[in-house]
Structure formats: C-alpha cells, structure tokens
C-alpha atoms as a PDB file:
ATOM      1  CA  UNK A   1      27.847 134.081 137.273  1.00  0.00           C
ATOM      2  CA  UNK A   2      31.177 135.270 138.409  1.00  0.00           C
ATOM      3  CA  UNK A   3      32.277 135.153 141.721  1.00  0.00           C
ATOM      4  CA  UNK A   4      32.567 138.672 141.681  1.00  0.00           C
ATOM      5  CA  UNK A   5      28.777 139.316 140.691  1.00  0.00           C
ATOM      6  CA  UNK A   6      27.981 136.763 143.623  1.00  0.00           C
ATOM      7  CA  UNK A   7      29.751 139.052 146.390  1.00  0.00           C
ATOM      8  CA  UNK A   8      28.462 142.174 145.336  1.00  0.00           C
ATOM      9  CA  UNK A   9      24.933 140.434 145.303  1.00  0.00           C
ATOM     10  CA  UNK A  10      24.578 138.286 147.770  1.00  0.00           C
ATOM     11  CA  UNK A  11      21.597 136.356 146.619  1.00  0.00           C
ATOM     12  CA  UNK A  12      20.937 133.017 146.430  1.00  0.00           C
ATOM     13  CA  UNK A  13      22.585 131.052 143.347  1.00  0.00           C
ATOM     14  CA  UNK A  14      19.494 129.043 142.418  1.00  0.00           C
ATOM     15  CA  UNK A  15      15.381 129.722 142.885  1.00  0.00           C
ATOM     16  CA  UNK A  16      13.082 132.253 141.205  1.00  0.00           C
ATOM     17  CA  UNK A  17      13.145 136.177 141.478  1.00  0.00           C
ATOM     18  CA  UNK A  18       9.961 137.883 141.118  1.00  0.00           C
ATOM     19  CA  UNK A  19       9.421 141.314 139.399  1.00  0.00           C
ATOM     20  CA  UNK A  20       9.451 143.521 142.215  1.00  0.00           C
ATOM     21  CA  UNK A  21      12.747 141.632 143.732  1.00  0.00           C
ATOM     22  CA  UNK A  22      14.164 142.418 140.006  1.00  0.00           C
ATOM     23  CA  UNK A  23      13.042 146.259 139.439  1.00  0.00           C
ATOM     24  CA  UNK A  24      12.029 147.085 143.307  1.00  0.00           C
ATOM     25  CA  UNK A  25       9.034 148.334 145.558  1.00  0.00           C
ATOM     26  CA  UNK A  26       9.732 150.899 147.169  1.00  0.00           C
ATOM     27  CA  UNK A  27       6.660 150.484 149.149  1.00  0.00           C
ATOM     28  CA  UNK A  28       7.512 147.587 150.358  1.00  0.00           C
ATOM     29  CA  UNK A  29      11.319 148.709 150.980  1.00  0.00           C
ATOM     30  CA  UNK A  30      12.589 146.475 148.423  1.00  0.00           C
ATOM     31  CA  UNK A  31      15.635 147.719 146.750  1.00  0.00           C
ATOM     32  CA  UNK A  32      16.203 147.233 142.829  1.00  0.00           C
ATOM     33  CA  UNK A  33      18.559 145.230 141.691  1.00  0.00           C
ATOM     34  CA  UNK A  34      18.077 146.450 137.643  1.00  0.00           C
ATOM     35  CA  UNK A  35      16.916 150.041 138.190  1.00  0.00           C
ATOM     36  CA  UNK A  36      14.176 150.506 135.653  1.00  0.00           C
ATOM     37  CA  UNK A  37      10.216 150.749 135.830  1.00  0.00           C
ATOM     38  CA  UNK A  38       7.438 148.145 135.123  1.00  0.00           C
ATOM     39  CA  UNK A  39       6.453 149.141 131.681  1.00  0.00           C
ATOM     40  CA  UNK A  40      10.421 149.519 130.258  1.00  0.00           C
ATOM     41  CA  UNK A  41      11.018 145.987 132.093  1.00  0.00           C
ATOM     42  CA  UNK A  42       7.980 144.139 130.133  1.00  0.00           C
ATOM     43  CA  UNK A  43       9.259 146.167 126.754  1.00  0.00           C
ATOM     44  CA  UNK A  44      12.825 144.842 127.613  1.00  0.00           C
ATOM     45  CA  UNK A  45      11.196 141.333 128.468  1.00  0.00           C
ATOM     46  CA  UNK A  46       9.265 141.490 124.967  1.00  0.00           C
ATOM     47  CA  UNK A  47      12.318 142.542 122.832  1.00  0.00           C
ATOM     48  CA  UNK A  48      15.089 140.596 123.811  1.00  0.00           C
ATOM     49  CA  UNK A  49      17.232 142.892 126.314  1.00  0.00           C
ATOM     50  CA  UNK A  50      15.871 141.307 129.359  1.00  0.00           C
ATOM     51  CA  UNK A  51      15.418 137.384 130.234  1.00  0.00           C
ATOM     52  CA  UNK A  52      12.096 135.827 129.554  1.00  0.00           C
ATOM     53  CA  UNK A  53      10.063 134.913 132.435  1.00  0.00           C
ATOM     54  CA  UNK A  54       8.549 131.137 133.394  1.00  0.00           C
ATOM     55  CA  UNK A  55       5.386 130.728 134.512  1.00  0.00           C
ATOM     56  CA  UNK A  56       4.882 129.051 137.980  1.00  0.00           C
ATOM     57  CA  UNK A  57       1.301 129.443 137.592  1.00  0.00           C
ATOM     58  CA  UNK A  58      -1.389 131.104 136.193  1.00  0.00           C
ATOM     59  CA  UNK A  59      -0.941 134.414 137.613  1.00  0.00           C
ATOM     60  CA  UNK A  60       2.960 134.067 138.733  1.00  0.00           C
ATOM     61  CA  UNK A  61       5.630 134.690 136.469  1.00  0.00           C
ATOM     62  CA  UNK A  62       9.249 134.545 137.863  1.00  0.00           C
ATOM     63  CA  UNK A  63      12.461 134.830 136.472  1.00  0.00           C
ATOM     64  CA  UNK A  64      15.444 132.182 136.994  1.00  0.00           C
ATOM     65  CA  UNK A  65      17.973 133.750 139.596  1.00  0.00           C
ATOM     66  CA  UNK A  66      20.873 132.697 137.048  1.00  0.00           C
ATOM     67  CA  UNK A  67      19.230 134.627 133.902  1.00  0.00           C
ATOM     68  CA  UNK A  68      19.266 137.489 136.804  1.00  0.00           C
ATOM     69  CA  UNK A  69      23.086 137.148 137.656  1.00  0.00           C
ATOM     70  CA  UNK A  70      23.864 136.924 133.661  1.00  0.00           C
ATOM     71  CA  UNK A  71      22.025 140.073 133.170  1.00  0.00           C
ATOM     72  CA  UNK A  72      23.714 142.656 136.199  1.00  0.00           C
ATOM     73  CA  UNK A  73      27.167 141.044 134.619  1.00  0.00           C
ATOM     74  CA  UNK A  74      26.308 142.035 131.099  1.00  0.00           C
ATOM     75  CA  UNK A  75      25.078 145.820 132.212  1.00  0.00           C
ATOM     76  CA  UNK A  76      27.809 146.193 134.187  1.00  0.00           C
ATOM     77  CA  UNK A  77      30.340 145.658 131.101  1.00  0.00           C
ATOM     78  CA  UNK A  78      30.678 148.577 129.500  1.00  0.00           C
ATOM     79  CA  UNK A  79      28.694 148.689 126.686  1.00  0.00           C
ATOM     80  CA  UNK A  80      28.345 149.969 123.719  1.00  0.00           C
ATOM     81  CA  UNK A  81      27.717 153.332 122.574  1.00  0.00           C
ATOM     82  CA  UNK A  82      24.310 154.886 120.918  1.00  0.00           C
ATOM     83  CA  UNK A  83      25.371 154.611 117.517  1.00  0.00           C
ATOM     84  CA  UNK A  84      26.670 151.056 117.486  1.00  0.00           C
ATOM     85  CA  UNK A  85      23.243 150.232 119.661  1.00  0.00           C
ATOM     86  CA  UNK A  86      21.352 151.803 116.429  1.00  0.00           C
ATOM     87  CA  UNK A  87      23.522 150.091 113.660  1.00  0.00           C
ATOM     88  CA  UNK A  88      23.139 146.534 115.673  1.00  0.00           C
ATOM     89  CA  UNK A  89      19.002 147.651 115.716  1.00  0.00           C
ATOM     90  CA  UNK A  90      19.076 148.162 111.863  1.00  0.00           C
ATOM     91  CA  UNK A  91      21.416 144.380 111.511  1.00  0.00           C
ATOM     92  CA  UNK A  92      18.940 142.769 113.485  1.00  0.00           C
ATOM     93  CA  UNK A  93      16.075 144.464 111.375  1.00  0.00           C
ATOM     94  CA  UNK A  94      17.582 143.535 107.873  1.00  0.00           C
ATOM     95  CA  UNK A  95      18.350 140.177 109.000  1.00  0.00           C
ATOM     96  CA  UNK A  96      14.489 139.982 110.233  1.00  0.00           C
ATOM     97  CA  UNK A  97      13.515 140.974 106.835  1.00  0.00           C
ATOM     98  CA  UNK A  98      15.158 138.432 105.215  1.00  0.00           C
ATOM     99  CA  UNK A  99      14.034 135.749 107.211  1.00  0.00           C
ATOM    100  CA  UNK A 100      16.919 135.025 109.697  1.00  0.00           C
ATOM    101  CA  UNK A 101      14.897 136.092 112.801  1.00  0.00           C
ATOM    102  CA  UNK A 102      16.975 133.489 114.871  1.00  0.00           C
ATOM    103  CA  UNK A 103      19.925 135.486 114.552  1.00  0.00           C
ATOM    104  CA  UNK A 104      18.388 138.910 114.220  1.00  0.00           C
ATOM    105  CA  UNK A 105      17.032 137.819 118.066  1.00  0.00           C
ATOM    106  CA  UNK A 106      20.883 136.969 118.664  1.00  0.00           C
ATOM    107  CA  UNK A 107      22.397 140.216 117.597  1.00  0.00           C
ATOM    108  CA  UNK A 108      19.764 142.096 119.492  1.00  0.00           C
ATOM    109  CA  UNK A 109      21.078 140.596 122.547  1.00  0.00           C
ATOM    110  CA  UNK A 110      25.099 140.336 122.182  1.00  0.00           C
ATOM    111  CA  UNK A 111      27.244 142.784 123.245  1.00  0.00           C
ATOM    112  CA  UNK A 112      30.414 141.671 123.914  1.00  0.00           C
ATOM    113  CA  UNK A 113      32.946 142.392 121.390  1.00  0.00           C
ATOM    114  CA  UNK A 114      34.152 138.801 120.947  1.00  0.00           C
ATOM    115  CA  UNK A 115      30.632 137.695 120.748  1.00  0.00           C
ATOM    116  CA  UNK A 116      29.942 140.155 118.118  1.00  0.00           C
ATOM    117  CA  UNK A 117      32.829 139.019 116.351  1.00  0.00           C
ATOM    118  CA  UNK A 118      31.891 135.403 116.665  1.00  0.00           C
ATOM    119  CA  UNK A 119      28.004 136.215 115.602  1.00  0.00           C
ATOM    120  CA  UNK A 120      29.879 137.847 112.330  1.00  0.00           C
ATOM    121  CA  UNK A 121      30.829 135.080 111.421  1.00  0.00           C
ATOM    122  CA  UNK A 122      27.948 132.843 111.536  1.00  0.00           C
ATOM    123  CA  UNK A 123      26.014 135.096 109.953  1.00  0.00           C
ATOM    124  CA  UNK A 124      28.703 135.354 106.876  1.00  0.00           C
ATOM    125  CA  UNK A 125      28.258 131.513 106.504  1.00  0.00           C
ATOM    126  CA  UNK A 126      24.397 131.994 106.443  1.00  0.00           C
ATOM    127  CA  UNK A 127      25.044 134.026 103.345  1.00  0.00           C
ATOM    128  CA  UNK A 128      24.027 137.701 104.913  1.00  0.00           C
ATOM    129  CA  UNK A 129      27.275 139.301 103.710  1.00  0.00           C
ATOM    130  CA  UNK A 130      26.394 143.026 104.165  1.00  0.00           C
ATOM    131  CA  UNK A 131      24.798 142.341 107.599  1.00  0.00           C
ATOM    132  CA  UNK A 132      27.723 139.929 108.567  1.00  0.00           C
ATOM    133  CA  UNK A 133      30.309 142.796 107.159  1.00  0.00           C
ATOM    134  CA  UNK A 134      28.503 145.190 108.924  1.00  0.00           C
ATOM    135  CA  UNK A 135      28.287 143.515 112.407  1.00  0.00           C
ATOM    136  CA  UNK A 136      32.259 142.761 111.759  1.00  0.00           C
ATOM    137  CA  UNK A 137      32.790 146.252 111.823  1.00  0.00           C
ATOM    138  CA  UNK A 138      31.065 147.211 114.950  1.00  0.00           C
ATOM    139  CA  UNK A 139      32.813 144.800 116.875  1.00  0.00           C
ATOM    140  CA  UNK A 140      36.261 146.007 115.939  1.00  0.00           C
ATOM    141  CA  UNK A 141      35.493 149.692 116.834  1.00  0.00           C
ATOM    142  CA  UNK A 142      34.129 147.982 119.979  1.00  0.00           C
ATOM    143  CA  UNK A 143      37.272 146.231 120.521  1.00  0.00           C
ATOM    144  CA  UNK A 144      39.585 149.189 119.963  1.00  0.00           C
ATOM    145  CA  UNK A 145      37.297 151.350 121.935  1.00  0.00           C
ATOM    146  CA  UNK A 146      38.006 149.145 125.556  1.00  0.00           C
ATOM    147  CA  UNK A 147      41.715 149.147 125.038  1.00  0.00           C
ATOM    148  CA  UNK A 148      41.845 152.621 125.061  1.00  0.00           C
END
C-alpha cells in the first residue's frame, strides 16, 4: 500500500473489512470504498478480479484490509482497454484448456504492463508459445499506450 493510497483512505493498515465497509450501505450511511453491487462483488470474488475472503466464522466472511488497499491501487491505475481485457480473457481461457490454470488465474488478474511482460515470459518457458506471444503483445501496446 502506498503512502499515497493510505492518505486518500484513511483506514486502518491492518484488521478485517467486511462487505458492506467494501461496496457500502447506504442504509446504514456507509460510503463505498469499491463502488459496485453485491452480486458483481461475489462474481468478481469468484473469478479472480476481487480478493478472496477468510472466514472468521461460520457466517462471517471478511476481507484482509491490505488485499483492500492493493485493490483501490490497482483500479486506480489506468487500466487497460476493452479489447486487451477480452484478448487477456481468451489467454487465460486457452491456457485453462491446456491445463495451466495456475497461470490462466494469474493473467486474469495482472494488469500492469511490466507484470504482463514478466507473466510473458513465464509462460514462454512453460512451453505456451502462442499464449506467451500473445500476452507479449498486449503488454507492449499497453506500454506505449501510458507514455502517450
């Protein structure tokens, strides 16, 4: 967490957020601090986008205030656009298919451009060529695309 993220938040570093601190009530007057709704949170949750929750007990499920931090810093970056979000999607889904979940769960999550470009690579040495080729490119238009 940067110390940037930290002032413009100015939660606690450590501890447990539940949902509604995350996504917001607004009966209850709690502001959001991720702006989306219930169902597209759990989706997020289930694919990847968003942390994964612990379980404090059987019916509370919390999510670590660092994961939290992480994830306003990687929204705020700018991202990427639509149709590198859909070629990334179809990586992810070819390197499923071939058995590499691990890093299909990787790309799914990585959007910087360095980490794309780093992720490249490791996939090349796992022997996914087109995918690693692929994922290569993406990153360089990304690259080009902030220093403009």
């Amino acid at each position: 967490m940067t110390k940037a993220t930290q002032e413009k938040y100015p939660l606690p570093q450590t501890g447990f957020f539940r949902l509604p601190q995350i996504i917001g009530d607004c009966r209850k007057g709690i502001a959001p601090l991720i702006p989306v709704g219930r169902t597209t949170w759990w989706n997020g949750v289930k694919s990847g986008i968003y942390p994964k929750p612990i379980k404090l007990g059987p019916r509370i499920t919390a999510w670590r205030v660092e994961d939290i931090y992480d994830l306003i810093e990687r929204v705020e970056q700018p991202g990427l656009d639509r149709l590198a979000q859909a070629a990334l999607k179809d990586i992810a889904d070819s390197l499923r298919e071939k058995g590499a979940g691990h890093l299909a769960d990787i790309v799914s999550i990585n959007n910087s451009s360095k980490e794309l470009a780093n992720l490249a690579r490791e996939i090349e040495l796992g022997g996914y060529h087109k995918e690693a080729t692929a994922l290569a490119n993406i990153a360089s238009d990304y690259q080009q695309s902030i220093r403009l």
